[in-house]
C-alpha atoms as a PDB file:
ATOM      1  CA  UNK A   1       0.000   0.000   0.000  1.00  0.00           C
ATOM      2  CA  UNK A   2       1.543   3.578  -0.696  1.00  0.00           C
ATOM      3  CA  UNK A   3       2.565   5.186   2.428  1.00  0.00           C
ATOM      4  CA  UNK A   4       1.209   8.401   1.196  1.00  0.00           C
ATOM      5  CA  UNK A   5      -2.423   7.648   1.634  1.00  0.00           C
ATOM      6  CA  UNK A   6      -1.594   6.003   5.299  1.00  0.00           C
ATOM      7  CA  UNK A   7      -3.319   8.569   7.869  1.00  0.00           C
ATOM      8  CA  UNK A   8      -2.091   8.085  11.554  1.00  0.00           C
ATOM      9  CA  UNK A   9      -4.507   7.088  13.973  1.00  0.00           C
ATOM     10  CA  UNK A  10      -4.585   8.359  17.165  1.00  0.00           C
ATOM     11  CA  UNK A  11      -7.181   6.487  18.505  1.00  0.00           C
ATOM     12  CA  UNK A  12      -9.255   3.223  18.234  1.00  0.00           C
ATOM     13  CA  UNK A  13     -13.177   2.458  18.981  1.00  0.00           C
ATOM     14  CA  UNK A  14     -14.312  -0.643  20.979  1.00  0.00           C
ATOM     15  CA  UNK A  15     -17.677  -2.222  20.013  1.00  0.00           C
ATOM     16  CA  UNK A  16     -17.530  -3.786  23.520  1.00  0.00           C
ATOM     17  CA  UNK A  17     -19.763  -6.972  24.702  1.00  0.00           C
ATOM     18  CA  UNK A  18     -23.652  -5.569  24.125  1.00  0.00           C
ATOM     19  CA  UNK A  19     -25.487  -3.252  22.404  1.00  0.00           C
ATOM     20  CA  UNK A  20     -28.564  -1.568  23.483  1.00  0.00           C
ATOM     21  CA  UNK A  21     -28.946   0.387  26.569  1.00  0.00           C
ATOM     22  CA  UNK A  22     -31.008  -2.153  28.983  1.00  0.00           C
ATOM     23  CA  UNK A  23     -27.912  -4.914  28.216  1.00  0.00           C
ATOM     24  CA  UNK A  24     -25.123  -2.018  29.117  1.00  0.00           C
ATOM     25  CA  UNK A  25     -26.770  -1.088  32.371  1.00  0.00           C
ATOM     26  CA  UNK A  26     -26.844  -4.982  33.474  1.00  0.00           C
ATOM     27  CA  UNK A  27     -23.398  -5.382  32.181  1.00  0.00           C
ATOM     28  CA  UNK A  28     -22.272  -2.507  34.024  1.00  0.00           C
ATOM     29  CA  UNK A  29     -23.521  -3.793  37.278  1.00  0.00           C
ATOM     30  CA  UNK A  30     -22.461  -7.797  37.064  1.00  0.00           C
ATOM     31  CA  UNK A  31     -19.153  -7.250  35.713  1.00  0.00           C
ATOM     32  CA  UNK A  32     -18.930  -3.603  38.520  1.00  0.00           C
ATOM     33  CA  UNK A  33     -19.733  -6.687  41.256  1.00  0.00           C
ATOM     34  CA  UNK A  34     -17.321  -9.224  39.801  1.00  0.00           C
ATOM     35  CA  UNK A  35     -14.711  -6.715  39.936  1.00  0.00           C
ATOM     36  CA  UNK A  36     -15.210  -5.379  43.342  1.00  0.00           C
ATOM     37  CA  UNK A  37     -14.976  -9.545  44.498  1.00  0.00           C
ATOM     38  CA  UNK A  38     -11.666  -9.899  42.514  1.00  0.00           C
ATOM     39  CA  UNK A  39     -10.315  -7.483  44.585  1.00  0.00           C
ATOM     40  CA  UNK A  40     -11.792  -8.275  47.904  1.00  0.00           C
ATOM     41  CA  UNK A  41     -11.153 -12.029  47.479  1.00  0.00           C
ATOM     42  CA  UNK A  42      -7.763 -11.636  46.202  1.00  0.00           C
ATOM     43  CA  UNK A  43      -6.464  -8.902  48.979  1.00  0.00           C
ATOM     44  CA  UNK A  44      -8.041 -11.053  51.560  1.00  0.00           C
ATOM     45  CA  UNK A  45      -5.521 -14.017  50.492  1.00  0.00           C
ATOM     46  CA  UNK A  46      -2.625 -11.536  50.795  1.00  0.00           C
ATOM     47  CA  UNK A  47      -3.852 -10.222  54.113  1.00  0.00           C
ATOM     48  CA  UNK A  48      -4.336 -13.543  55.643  1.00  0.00           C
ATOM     49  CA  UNK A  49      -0.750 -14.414  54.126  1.00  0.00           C
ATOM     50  CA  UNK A  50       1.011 -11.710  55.284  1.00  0.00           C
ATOM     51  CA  UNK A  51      -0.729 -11.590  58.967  1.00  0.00           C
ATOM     52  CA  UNK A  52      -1.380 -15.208  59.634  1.00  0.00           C
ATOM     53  CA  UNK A  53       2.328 -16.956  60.760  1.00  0.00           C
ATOM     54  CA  UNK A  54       0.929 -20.216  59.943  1.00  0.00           C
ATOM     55  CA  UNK A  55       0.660 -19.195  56.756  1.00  0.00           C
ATOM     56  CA  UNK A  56       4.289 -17.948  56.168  1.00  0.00           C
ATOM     57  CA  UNK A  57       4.978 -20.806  54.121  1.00  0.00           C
ATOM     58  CA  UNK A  58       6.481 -21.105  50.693  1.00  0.00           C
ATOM     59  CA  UNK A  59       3.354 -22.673  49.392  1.00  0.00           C
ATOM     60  CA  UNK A  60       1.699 -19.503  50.682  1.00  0.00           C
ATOM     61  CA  UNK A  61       4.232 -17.017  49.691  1.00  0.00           C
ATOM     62  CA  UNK A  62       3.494 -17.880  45.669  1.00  0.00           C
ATOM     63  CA  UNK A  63      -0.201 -17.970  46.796  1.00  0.00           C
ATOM     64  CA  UNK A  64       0.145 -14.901  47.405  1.00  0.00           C
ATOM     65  CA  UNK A  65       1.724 -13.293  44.848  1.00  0.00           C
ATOM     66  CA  UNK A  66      -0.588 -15.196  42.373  1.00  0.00           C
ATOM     67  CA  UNK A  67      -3.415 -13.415  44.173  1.00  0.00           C
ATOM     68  CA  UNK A  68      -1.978 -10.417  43.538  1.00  0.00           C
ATOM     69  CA  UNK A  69      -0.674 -10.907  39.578  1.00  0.00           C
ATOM     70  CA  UNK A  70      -4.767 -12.642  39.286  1.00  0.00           C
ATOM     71  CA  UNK A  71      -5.668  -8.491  40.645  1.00  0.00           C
ATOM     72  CA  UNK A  72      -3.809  -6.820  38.743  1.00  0.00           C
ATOM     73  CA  UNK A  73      -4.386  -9.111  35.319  1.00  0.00           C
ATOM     74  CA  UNK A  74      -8.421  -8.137  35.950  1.00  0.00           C
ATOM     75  CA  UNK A  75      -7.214  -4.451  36.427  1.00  0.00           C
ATOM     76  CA  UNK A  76      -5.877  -3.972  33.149  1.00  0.00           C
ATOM     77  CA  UNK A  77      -9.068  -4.337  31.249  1.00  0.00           C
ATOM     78  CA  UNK A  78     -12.049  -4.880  33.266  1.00  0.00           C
ATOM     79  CA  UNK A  79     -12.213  -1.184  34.913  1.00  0.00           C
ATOM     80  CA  UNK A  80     -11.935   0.195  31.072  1.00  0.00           C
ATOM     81  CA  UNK A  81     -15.140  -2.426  30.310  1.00  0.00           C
ATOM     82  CA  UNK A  82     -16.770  -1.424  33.130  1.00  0.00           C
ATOM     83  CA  UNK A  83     -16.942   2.495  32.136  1.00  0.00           C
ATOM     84  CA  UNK A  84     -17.494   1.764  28.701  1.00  0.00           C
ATOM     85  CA  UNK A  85     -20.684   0.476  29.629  1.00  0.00           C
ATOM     86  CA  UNK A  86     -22.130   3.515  30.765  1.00  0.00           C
ATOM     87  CA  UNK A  87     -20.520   5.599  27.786  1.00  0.00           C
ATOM     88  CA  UNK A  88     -21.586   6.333  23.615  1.00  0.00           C
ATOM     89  CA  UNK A  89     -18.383   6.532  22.224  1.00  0.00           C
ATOM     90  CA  UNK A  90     -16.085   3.430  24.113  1.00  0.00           C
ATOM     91  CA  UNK A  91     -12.627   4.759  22.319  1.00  0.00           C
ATOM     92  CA  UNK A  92      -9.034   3.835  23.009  1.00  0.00           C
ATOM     93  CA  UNK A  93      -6.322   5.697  22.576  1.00  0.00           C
ATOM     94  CA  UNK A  94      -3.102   4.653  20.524  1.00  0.00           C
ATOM     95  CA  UNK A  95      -0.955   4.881  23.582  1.00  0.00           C
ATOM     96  CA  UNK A  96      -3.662   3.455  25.869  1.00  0.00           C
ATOM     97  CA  UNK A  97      -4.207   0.827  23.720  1.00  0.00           C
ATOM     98  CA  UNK A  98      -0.302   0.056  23.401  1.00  0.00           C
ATOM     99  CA  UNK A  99      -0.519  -0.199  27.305  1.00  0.00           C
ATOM    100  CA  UNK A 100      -2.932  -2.698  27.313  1.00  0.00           C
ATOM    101  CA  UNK A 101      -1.148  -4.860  25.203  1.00  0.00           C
ATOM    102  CA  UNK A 102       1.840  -4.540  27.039  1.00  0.00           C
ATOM    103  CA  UNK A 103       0.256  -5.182  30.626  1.00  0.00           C
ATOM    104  CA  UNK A 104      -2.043  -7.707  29.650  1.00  0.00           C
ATOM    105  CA  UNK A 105       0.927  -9.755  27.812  1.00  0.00           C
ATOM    106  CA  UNK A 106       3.454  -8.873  30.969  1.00  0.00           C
ATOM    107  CA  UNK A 107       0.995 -10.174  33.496  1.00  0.00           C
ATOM    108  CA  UNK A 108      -0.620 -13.197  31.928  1.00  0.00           C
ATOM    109  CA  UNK A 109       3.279 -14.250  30.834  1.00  0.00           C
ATOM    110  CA  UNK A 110       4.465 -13.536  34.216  1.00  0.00           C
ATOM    111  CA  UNK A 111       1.297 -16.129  35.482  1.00  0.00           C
ATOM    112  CA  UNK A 112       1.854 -18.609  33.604  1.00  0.00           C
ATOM    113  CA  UNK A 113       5.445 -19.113  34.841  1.00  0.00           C
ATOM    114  CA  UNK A 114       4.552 -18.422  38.398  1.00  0.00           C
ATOM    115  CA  UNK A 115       1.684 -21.486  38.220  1.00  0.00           C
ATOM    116  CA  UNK A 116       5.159 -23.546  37.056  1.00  0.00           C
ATOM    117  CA  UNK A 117       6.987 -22.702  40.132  1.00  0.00           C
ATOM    118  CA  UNK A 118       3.825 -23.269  42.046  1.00  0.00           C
ATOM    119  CA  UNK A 119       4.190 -26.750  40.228  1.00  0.00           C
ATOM    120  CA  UNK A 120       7.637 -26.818  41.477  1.00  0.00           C
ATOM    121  CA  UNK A 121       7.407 -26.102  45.073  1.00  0.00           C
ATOM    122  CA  UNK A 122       4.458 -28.891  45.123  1.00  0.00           C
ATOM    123  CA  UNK A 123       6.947 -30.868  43.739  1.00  0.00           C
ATOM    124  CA  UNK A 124       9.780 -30.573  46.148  1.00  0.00           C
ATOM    125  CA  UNK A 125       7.059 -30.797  48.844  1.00  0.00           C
ATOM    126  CA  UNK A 126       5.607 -34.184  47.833  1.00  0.00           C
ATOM    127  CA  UNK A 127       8.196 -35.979  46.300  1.00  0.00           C
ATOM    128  CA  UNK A 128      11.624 -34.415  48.754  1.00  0.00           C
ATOM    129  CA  UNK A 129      10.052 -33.598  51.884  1.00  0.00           C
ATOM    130  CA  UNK A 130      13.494 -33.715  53.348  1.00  0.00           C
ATOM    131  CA  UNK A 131      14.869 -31.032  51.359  1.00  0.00           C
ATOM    132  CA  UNK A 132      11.722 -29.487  51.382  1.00  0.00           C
ATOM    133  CA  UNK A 133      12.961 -26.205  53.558  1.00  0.00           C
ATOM    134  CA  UNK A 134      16.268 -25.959  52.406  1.00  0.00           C
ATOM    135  CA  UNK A 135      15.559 -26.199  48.568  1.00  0.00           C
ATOM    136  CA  UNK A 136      12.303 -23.742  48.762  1.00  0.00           C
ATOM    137  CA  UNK A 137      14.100 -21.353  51.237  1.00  0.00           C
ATOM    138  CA  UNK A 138      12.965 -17.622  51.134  1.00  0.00           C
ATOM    139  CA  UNK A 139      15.738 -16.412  49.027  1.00  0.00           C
ATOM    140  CA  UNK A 140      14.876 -19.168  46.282  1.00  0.00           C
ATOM    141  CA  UNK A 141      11.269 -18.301  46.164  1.00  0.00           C
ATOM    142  CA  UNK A 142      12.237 -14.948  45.533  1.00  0.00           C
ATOM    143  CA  UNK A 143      14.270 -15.618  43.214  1.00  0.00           C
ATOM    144  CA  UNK A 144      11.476 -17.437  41.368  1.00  0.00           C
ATOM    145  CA  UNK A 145       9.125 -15.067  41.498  1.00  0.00           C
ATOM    146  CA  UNK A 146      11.180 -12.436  40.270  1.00  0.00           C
ATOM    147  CA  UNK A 147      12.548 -14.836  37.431  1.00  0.00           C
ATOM    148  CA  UNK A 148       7.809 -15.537  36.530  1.00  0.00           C
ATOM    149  CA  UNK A 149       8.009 -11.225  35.991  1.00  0.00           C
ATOM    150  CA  UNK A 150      11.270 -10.967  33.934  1.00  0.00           C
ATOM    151  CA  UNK A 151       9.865 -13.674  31.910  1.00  0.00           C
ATOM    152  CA  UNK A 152       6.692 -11.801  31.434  1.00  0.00           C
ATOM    153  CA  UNK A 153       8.206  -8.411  30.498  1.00  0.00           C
ATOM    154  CA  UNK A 154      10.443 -10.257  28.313  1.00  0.00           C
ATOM    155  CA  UNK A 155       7.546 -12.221  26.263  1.00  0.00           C
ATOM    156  CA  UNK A 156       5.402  -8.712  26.537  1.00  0.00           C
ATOM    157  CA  UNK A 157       8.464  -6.413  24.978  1.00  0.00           C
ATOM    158  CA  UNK A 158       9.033  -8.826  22.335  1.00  0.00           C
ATOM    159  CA  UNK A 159       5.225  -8.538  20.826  1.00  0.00           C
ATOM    160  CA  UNK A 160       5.117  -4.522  21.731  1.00  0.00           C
ATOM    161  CA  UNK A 161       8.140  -3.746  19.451  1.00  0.00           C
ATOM    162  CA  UNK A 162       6.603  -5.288  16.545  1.00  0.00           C
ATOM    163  CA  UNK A 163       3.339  -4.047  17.097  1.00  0.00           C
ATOM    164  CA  UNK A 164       3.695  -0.960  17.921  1.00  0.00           C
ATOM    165  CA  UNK A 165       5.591   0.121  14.642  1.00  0.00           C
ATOM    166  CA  UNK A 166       2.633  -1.460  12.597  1.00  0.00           C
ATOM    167  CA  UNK A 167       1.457   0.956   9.711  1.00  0.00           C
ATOM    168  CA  UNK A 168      -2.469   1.461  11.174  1.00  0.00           C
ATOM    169  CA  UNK A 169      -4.878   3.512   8.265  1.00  0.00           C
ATOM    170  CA  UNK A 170      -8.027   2.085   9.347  1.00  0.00           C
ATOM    171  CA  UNK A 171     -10.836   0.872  10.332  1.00  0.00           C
ATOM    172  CA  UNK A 172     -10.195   1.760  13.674  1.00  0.00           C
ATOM    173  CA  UNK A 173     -13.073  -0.597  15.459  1.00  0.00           C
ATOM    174  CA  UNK A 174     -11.792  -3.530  17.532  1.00  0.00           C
ATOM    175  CA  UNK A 175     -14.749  -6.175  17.825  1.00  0.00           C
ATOM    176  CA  UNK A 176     -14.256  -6.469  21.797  1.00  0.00           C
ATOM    177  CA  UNK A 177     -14.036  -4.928  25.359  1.00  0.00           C
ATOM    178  CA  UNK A 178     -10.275  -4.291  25.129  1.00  0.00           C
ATOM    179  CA  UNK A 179      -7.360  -4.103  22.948  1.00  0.00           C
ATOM    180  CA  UNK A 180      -5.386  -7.261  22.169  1.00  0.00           C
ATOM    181  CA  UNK A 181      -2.888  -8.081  19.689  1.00  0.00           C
ATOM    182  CA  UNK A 182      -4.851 -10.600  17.794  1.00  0.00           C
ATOM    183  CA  UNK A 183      -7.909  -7.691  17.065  1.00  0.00           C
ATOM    184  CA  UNK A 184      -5.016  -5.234  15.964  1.00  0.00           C
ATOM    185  CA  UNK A 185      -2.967  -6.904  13.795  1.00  0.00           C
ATOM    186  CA  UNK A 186      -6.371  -7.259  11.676  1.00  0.00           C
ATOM    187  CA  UNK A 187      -6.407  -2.904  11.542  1.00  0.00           C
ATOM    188  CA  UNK A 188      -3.049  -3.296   9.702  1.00  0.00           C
ATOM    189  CA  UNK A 189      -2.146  -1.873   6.414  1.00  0.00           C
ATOM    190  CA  UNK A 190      -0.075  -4.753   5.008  1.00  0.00           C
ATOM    191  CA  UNK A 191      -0.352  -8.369   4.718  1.00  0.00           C
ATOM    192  CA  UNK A 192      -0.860  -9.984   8.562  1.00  0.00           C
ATOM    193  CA  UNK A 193      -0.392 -13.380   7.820  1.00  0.00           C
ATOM    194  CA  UNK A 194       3.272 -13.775   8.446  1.00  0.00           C
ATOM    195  CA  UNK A 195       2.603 -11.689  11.371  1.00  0.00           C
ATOM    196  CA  UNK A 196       0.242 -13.755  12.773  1.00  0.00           C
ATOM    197  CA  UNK A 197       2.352 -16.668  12.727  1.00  0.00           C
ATOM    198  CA  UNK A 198       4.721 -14.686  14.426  1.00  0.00           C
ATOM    199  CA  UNK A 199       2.467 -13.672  17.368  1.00  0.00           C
ATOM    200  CA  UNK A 200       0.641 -17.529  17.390  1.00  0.00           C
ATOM    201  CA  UNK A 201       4.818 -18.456  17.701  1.00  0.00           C
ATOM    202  CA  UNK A 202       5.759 -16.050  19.745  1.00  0.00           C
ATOM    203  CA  UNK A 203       2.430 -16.803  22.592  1.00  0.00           C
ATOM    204  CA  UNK A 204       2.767 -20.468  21.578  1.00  0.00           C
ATOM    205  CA  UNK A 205       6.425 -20.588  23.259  1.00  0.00           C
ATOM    206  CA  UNK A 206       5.257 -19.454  26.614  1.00  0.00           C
ATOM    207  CA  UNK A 207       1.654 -20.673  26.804  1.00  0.00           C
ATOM    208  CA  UNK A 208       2.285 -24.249  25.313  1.00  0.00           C
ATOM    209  CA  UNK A 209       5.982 -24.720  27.311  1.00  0.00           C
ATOM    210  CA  UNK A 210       5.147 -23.511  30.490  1.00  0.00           C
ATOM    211  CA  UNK A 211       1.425 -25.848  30.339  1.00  0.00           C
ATOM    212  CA  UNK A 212       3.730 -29.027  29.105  1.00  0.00           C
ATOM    213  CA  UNK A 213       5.953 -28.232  32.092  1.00  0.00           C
ATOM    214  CA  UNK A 214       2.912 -28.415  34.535  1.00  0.00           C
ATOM    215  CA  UNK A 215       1.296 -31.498  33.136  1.00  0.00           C
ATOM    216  CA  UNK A 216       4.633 -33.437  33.835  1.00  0.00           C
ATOM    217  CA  UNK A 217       5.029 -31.594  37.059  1.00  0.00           C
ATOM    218  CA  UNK A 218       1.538 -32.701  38.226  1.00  0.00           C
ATOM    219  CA  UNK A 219       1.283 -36.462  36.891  1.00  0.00           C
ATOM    220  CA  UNK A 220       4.641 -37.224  38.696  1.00  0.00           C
ATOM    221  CA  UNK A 221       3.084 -35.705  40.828  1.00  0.00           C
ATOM    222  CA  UNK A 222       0.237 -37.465  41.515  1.00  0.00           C
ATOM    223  CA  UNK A 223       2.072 -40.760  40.589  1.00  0.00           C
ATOM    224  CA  UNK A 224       4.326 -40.411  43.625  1.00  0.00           C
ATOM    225  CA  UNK A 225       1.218 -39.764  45.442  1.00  0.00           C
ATOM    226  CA  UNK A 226      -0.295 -43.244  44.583  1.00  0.00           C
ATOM    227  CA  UNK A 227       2.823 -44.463  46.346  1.00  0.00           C
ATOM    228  CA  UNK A 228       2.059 -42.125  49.791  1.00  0.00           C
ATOM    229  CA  UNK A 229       0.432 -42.961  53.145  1.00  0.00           C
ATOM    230  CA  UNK A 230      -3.232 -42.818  52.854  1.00  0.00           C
ATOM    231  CA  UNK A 231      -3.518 -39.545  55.137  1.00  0.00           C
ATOM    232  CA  UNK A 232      -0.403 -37.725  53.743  1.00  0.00           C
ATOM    233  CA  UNK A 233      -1.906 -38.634  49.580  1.00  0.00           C
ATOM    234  CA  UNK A 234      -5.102 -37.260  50.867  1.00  0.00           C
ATOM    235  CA  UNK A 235      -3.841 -33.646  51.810  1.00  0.00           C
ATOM    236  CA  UNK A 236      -1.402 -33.610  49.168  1.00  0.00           C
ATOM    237  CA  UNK A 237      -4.075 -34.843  46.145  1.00  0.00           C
ATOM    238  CA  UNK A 238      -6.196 -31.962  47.572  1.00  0.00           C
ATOM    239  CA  UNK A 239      -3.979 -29.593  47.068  1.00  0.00           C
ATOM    240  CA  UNK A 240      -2.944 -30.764  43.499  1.00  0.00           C
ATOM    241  CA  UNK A 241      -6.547 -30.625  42.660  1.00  0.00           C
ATOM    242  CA  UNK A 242      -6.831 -27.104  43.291  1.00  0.00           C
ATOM    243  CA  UNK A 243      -3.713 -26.201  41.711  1.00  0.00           C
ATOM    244  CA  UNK A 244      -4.616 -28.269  38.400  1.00  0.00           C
ATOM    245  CA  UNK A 245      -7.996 -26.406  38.364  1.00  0.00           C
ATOM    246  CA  UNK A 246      -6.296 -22.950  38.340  1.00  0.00           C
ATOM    247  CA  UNK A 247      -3.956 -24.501  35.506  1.00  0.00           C
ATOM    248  CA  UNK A 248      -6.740 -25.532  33.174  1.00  0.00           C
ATOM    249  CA  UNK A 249      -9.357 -22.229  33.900  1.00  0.00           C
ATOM    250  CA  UNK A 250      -6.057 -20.065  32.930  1.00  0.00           C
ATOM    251  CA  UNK A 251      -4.636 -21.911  30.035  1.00  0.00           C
ATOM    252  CA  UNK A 252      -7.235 -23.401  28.077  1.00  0.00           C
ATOM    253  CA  UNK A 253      -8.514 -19.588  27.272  1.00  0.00           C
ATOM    254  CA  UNK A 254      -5.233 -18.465  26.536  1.00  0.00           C
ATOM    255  CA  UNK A 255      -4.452 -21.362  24.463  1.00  0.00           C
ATOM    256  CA  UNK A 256      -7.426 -20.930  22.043  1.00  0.00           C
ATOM    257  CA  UNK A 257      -7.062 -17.041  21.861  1.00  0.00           C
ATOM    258  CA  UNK A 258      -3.606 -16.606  21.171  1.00  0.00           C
ATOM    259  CA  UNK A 259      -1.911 -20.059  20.101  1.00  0.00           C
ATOM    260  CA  UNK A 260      -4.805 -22.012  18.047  1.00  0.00           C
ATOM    261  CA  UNK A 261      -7.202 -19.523  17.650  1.00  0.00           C
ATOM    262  CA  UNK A 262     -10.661 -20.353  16.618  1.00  0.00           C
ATOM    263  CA  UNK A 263     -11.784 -17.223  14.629  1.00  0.00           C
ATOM    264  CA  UNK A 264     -15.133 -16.817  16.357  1.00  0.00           C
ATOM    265  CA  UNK A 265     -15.894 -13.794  17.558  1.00  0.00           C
ATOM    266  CA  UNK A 266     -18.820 -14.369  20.579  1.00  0.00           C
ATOM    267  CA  UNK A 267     -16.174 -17.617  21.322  1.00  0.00           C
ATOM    268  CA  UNK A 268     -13.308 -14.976  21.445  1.00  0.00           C
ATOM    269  CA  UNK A 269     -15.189 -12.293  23.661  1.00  0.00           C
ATOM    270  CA  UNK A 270     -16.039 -14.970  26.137  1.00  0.00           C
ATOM    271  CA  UNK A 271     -13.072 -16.663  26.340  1.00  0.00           C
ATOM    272  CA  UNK A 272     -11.243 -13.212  26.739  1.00  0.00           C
ATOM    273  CA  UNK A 273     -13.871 -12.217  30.011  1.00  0.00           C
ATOM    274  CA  UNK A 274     -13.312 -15.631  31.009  1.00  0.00           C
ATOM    275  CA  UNK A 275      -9.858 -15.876  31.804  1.00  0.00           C
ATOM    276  CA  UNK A 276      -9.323 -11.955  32.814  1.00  0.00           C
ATOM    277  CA  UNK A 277     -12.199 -11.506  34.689  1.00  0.00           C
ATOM    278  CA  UNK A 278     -13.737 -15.382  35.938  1.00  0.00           C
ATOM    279  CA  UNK A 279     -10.231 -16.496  36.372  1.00  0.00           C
ATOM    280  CA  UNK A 280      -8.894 -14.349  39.203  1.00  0.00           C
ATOM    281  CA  UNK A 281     -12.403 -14.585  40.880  1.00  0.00           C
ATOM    282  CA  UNK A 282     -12.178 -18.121  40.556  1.00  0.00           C
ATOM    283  CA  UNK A 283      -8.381 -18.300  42.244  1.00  0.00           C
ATOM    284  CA  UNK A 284      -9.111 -17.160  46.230  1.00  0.00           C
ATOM    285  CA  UNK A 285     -12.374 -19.135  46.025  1.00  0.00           C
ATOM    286  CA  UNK A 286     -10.961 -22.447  44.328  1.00  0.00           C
ATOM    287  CA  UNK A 287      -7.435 -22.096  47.096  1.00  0.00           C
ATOM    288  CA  UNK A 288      -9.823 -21.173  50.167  1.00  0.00           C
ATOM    289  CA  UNK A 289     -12.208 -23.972  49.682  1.00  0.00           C
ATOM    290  CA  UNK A 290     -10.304 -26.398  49.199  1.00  0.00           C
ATOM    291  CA  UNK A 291      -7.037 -25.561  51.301  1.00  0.00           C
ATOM    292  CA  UNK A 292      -7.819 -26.673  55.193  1.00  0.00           C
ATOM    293  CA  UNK A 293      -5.054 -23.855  56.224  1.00  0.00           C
ATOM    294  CA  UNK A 294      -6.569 -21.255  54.307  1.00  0.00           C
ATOM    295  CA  UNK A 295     -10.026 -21.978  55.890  1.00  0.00           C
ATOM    296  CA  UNK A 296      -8.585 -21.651  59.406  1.00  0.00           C
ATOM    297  CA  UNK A 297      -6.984 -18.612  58.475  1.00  0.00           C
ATOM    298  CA  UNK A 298     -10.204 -16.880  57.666  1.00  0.00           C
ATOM    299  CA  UNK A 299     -12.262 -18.668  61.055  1.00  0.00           C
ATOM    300  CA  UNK A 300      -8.646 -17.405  63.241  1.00  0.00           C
ATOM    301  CA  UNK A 301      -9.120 -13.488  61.173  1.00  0.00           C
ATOM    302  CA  UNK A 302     -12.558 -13.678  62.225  1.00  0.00           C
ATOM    303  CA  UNK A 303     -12.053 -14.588  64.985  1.00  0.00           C
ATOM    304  CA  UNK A 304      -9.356 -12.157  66.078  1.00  0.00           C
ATOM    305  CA  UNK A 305     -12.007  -9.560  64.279  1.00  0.00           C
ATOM    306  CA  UNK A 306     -15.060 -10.197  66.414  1.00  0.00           C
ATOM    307  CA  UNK A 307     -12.803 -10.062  69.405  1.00  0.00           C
ATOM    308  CA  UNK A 308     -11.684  -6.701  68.672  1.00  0.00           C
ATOM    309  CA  UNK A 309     -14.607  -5.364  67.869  1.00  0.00           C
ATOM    310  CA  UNK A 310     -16.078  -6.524  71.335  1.00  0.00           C
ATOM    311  CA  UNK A 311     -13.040  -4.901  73.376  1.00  0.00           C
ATOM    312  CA  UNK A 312     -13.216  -1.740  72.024  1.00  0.00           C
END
């Protein structure tokens, strides 16, 4: 195309989930009190983490900081949603949209590699109890958690450089709530099919490594746990459970959007809500439930709560 009738654009419009008035209002006020329970669940795991000693645990520390990378993965796009509901015109603009991008690919990266060392530690725990505190000491699990967000910057600054030097001359509407890099490379004035690959490569690397790394995690896993005392396979299958739940709500979406993408746009929408809005509602609820620790942790908060409410 000749670069002389490219226009810039400074801006992009989002068609969003619904149409007519009567479908934004109840949009506005399911997804307003979906987001307001991300938040609450997901600080109330870090709370109880940080305040709770029997919670200072490895195991606990990644809990945490997947409760807060689950908050902050919700916060990129769902507050943007939430307006547009309530507004005419639900536009983007160029650098906004660029952010988006960036955060949403940073964050969800950053996850996926964090559920891996989550993998990990359950690992160690279950099949070298022995080692158990000296191999996941304090320092390590730092370590790993920092490594889960260098990862995730690295995989998000490696799709922003090529997107964001993309010649855009219109249409400027993205068929969706937010701006991802699957809707934008089809604004493009050039051929996106090489592209595409590129991106489906590029997503495919993390998404499709880091989800082979957990199944083989988790069925040696739960192989050596076939081999375990009754009482100690119970706790430790229970666990496992919840921790392959959280795998398969968070990578199954991911793996149809950006790795084998089905084309469909009312598939694509949900799938997108589902994993950046239902998953990190789904997280707190799906590790509190099921966790025994967790649920004394809120009954001792409570507790401790009712107490000091009484005494002063």
């Amino acid at each position: 195309m000749d670069k002389g009738n490219q226009s810039v654009v400074s801006e992009f419009v989002l068609l969003g989930l619904g149409h007519s008035w009567n479908m934004q209002t109840l949009l506005f006020t399911v997804f307003l009190m979906l987001y307001l329970m991300i938040l609450s669940g997901n600080i109330t795991v870090m709370v109880l983490t940080i305040l709770d000693p029997q919670l200072h645990s490895p195991m606990y520390f990644l809990l945490a900081n997947l409760s807060f990378v689950d908050m902050w993965l919700s916060s990129v796009t769902t507050p943007k949603m939430i307006t547009d509901f309530l507004r005419e015109n639900k536009t983007i603009s160029f650098g906004g949209c660029m952010c988006q991008i960036f955060f949403a690919h940073f964050i969800a990266a950053g996850e996926m590699v964090l559920l891996v060392v989550m993998a990990y530690d359950r690992y160690v725990a279950i099949c070298k109890p022995l080692h158990y505190s000296t191999i996941m000491s304090l320092h390590r699990c730092t370590g790993l958690v920092v490594t889960a967000w260098t990862a995730g910057f690295m995989h998000s600054m490696s799709q922003l450089v090529v997107i964001v030097k993309l010649p855009f001359c219109g249409p400027r509407q993205i068929d969706s709530f937010f701006c991802d890099i699957p809707l934008i490379t089809k604004l493009v004035c050039m051929d996106s099919y090489n592209l595409d690959i590129l991106i489906n490569v590029d997503c495919g690397l993390v998404a499709v490594t880091c989800f082979v790394l957990l199944l083989i995690s988790y069925t040696y896993i739960l192989l050596t746990v076939r081999l375990s005392s009754k009482t100690g396979a119970s706790k430790a299958l229970s666990t496992c459970t919840a921790h392959i739940t959280v795998v398969v709500i968070f990578f199954v979406p991911c793996i149809f959007i950006y790795v084998w993408p089905l084309n469909i746009t009312w598939l694509d929408k949900f799938l997108a809500v589902f994993y950046s809005v239902f998953t990190p509602l789904l997280n707190p609820a799906i590790y509190t439930l099921r966790n025994k620790e967790m649920r004394n942790a809120v009954k001792r908060f409570r507790s401790y709560y009712m107490d000091f409410k009484e005494n002063t």
